[in-house]
C-alpha atoms as a PDB file:
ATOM      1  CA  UNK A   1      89.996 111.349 120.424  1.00  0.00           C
ATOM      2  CA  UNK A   2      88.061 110.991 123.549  1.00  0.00           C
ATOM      3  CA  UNK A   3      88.906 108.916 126.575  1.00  0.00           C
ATOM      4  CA  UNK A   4      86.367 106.354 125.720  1.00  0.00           C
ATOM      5  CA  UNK A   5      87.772 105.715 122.007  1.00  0.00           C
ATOM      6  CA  UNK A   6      91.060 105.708 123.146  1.00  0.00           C
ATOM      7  CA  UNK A   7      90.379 102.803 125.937  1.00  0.00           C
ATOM      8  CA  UNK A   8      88.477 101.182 123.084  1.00  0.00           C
ATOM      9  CA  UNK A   9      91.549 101.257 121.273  1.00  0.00           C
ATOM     10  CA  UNK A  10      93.667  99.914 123.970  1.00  0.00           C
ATOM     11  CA  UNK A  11      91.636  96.793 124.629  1.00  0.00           C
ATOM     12  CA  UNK A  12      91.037  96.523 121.013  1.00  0.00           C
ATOM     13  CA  UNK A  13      95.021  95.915 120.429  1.00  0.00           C
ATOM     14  CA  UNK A  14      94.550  93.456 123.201  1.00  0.00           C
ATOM     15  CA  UNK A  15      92.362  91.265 121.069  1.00  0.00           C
ATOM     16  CA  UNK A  16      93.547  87.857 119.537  1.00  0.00           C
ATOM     17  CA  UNK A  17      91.995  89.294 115.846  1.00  0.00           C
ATOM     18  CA  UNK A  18      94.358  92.650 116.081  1.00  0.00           C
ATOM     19  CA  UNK A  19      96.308  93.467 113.606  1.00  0.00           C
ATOM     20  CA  UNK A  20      98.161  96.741 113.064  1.00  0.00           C
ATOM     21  CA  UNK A  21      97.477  97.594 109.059  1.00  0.00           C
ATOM     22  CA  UNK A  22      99.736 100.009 106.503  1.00  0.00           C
ATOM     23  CA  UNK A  23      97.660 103.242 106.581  1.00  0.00           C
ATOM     24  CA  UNK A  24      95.850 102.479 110.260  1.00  0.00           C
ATOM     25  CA  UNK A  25      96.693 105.767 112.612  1.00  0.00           C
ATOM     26  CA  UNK A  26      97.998 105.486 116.359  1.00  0.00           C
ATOM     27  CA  UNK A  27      98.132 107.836 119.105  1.00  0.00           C
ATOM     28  CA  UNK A  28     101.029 107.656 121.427  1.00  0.00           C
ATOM     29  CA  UNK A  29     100.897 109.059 125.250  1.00  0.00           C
ATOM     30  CA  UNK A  30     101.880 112.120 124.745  1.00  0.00           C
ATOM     31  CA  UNK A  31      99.485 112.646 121.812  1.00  0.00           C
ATOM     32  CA  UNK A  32     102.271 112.360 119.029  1.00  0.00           C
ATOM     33  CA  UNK A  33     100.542 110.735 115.883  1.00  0.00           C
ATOM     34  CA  UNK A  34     101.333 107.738 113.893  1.00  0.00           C
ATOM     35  CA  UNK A  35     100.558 106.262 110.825  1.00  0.00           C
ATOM     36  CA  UNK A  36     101.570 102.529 110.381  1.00  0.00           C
ATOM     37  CA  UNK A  37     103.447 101.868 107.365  1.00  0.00           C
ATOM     38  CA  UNK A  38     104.213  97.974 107.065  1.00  0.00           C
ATOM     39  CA  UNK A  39     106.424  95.050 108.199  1.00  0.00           C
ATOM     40  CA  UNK A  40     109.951  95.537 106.401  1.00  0.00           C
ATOM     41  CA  UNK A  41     112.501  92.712 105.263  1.00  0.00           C
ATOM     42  CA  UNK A  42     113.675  92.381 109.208  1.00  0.00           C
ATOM     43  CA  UNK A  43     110.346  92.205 110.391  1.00  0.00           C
ATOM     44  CA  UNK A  44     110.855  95.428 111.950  1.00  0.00           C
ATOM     45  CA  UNK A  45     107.631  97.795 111.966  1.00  0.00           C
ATOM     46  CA  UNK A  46     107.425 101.311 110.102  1.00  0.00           C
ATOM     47  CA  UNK A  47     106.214 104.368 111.584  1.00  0.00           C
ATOM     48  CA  UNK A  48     105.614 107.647 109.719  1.00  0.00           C
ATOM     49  CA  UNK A  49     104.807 110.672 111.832  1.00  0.00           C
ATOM     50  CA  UNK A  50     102.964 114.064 110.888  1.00  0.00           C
ATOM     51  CA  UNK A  51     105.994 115.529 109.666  1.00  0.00           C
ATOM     52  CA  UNK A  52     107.133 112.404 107.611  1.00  0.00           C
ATOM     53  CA  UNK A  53     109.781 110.555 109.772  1.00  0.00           C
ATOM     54  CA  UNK A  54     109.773 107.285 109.668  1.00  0.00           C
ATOM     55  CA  UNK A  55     110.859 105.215 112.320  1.00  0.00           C
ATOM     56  CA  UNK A  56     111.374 101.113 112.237  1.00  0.00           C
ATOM     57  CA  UNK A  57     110.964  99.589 115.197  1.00  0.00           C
ATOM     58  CA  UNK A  58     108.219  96.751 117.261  1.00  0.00           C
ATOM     59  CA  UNK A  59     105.223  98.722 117.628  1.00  0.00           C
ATOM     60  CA  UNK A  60     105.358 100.532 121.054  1.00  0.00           C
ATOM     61  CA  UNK A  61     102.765 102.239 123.914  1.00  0.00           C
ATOM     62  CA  UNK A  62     100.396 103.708 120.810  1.00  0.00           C
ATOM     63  CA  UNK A  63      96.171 103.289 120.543  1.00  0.00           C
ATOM     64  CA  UNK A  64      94.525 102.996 117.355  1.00  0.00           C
ATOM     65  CA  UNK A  65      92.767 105.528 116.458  1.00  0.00           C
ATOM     66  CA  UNK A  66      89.359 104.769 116.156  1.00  0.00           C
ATOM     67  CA  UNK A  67      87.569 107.800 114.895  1.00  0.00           C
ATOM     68  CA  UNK A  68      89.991 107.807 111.799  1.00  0.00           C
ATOM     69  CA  UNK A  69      88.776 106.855 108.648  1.00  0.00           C
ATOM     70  CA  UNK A  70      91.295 104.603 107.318  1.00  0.00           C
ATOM     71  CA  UNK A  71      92.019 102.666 110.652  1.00  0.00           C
ATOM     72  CA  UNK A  72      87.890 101.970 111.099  1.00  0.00           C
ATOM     73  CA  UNK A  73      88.260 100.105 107.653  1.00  0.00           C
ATOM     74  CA  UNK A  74      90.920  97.944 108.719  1.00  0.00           C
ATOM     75  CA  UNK A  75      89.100  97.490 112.064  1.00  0.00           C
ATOM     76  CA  UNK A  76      85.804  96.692 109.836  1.00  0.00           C
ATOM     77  CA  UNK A  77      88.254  94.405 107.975  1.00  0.00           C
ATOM     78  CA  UNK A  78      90.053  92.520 110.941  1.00  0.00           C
ATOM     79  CA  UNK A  79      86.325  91.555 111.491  1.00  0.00           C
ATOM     80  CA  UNK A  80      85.482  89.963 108.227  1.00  0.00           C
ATOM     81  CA  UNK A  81      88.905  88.398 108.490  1.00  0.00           C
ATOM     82  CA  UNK A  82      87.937  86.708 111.880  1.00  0.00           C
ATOM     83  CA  UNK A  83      84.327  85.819 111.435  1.00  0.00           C
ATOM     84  CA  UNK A  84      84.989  84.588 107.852  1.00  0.00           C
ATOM     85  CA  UNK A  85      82.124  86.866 106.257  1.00  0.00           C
ATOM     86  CA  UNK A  86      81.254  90.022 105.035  1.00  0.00           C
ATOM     87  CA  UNK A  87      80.880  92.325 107.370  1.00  0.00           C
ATOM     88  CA  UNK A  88      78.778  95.929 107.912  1.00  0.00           C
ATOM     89  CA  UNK A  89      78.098  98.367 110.981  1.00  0.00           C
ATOM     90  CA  UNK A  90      74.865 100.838 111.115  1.00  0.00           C
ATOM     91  CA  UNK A  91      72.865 102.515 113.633  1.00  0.00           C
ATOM     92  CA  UNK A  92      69.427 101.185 113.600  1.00  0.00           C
ATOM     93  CA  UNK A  93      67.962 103.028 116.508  1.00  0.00           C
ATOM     94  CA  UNK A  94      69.649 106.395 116.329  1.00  0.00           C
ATOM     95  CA  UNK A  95      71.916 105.775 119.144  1.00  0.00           C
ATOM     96  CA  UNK A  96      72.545 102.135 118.975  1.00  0.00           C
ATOM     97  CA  UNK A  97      75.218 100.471 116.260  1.00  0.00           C
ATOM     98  CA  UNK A  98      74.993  96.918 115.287  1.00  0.00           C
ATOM     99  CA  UNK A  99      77.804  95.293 113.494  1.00  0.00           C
ATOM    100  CA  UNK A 100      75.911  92.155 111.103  1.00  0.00           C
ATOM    101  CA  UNK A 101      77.647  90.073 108.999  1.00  0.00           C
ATOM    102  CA  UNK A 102      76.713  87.361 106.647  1.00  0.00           C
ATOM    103  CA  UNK A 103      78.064  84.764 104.203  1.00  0.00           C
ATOM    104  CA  UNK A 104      77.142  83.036 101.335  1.00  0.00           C
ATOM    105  CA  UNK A 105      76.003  79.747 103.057  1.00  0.00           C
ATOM    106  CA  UNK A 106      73.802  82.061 106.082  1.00  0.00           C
ATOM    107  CA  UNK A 107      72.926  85.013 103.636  1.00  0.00           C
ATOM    108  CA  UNK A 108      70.498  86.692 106.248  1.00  0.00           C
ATOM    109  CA  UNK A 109      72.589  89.231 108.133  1.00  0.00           C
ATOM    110  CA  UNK A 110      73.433  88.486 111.963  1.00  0.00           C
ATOM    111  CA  UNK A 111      74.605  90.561 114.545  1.00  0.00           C
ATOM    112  CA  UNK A 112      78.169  90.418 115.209  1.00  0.00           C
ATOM    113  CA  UNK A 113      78.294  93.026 118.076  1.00  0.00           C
ATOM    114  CA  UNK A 114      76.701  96.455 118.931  1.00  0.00           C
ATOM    115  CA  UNK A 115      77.520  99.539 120.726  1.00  0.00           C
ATOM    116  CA  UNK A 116      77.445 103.088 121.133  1.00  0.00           C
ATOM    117  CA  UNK A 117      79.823 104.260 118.175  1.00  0.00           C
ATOM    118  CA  UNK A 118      80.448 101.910 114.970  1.00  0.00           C
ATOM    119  CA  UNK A 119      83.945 101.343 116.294  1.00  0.00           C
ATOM    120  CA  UNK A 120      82.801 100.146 119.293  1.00  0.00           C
ATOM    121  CA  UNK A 121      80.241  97.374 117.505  1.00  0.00           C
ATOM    122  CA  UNK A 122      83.152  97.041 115.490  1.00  0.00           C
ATOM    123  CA  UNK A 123      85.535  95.892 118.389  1.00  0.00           C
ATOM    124  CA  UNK A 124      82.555  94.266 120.411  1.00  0.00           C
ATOM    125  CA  UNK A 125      82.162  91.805 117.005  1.00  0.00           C
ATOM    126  CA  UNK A 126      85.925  91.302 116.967  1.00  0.00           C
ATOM    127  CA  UNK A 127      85.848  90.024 120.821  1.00  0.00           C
ATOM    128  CA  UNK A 128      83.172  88.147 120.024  1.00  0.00           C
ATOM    129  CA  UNK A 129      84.991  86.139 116.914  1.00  0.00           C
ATOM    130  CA  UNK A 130      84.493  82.112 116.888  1.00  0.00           C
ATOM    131  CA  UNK A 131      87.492  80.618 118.769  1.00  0.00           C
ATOM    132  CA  UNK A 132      88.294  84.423 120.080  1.00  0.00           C
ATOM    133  CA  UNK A 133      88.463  84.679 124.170  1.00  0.00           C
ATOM    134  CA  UNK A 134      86.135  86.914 125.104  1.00  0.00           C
END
């Protein structure tokens, strides 16, 4: 993951609309992976790592990361969740992406947020979530 994503993915986890998901993969300092398994019972969080330990414990030092699959749905997600609509990132100029989203009472698509990767529209449109600090 490149130093951009991965500061993405730092203030991203900083964001009132984060949300770690079951299936979302981290990155830890020393570049140990993580997939996020759930909440248990205790409320402690699950961990699985590449060679399937599991460890249960409050999430620690670890970045999404946000060129995986699976964790840019959630992210995609998390935005729906906050803006209360659909939600849909595409590049329209090539190297621009624009995160729109739309609902049944404004069906014309808006734009949520934009930027140079669709995780970082993605992100941009969760900081920019109604009654979200910026």
């Amino acid at each position: 993951m490149s130093d951009n994503l991965h500061e993405l993915g730092r203030a991203a986890v900083a964001l009132p609309g984060w949300e770690w998901q079951p299936g979302m993969l981290a990155v830890e300092h020393d570049g140990s992976l993580w997939r996020y398994v759930g909440v248990d019972r205790e409320g402690d969080h699950g961990w699985v790592d590449g060679d399937g330990l599991v460890v249960w414990d409050e999430p620690w030092d670890v970045m999404p990361m946000l060129d995986d699959p699976a964790t840019l749905g959630w992210l995609e997600w998390l935005v729906r969740r906050a803006w209360g609509m659909s939600c849909w990132a595409e590049t329209r100029t090539g190297t621009t992406w624009w995160a729109y989203g739309a609902d049944a009472s404004k069906p014309d698509p808006r734009c949520l947020g934009y930027g140079d990767s669709r995780a970082h529209a993605l992100v941009a449109a969760l900081r920019a979530a109604p009654g979200r600090a910026p």
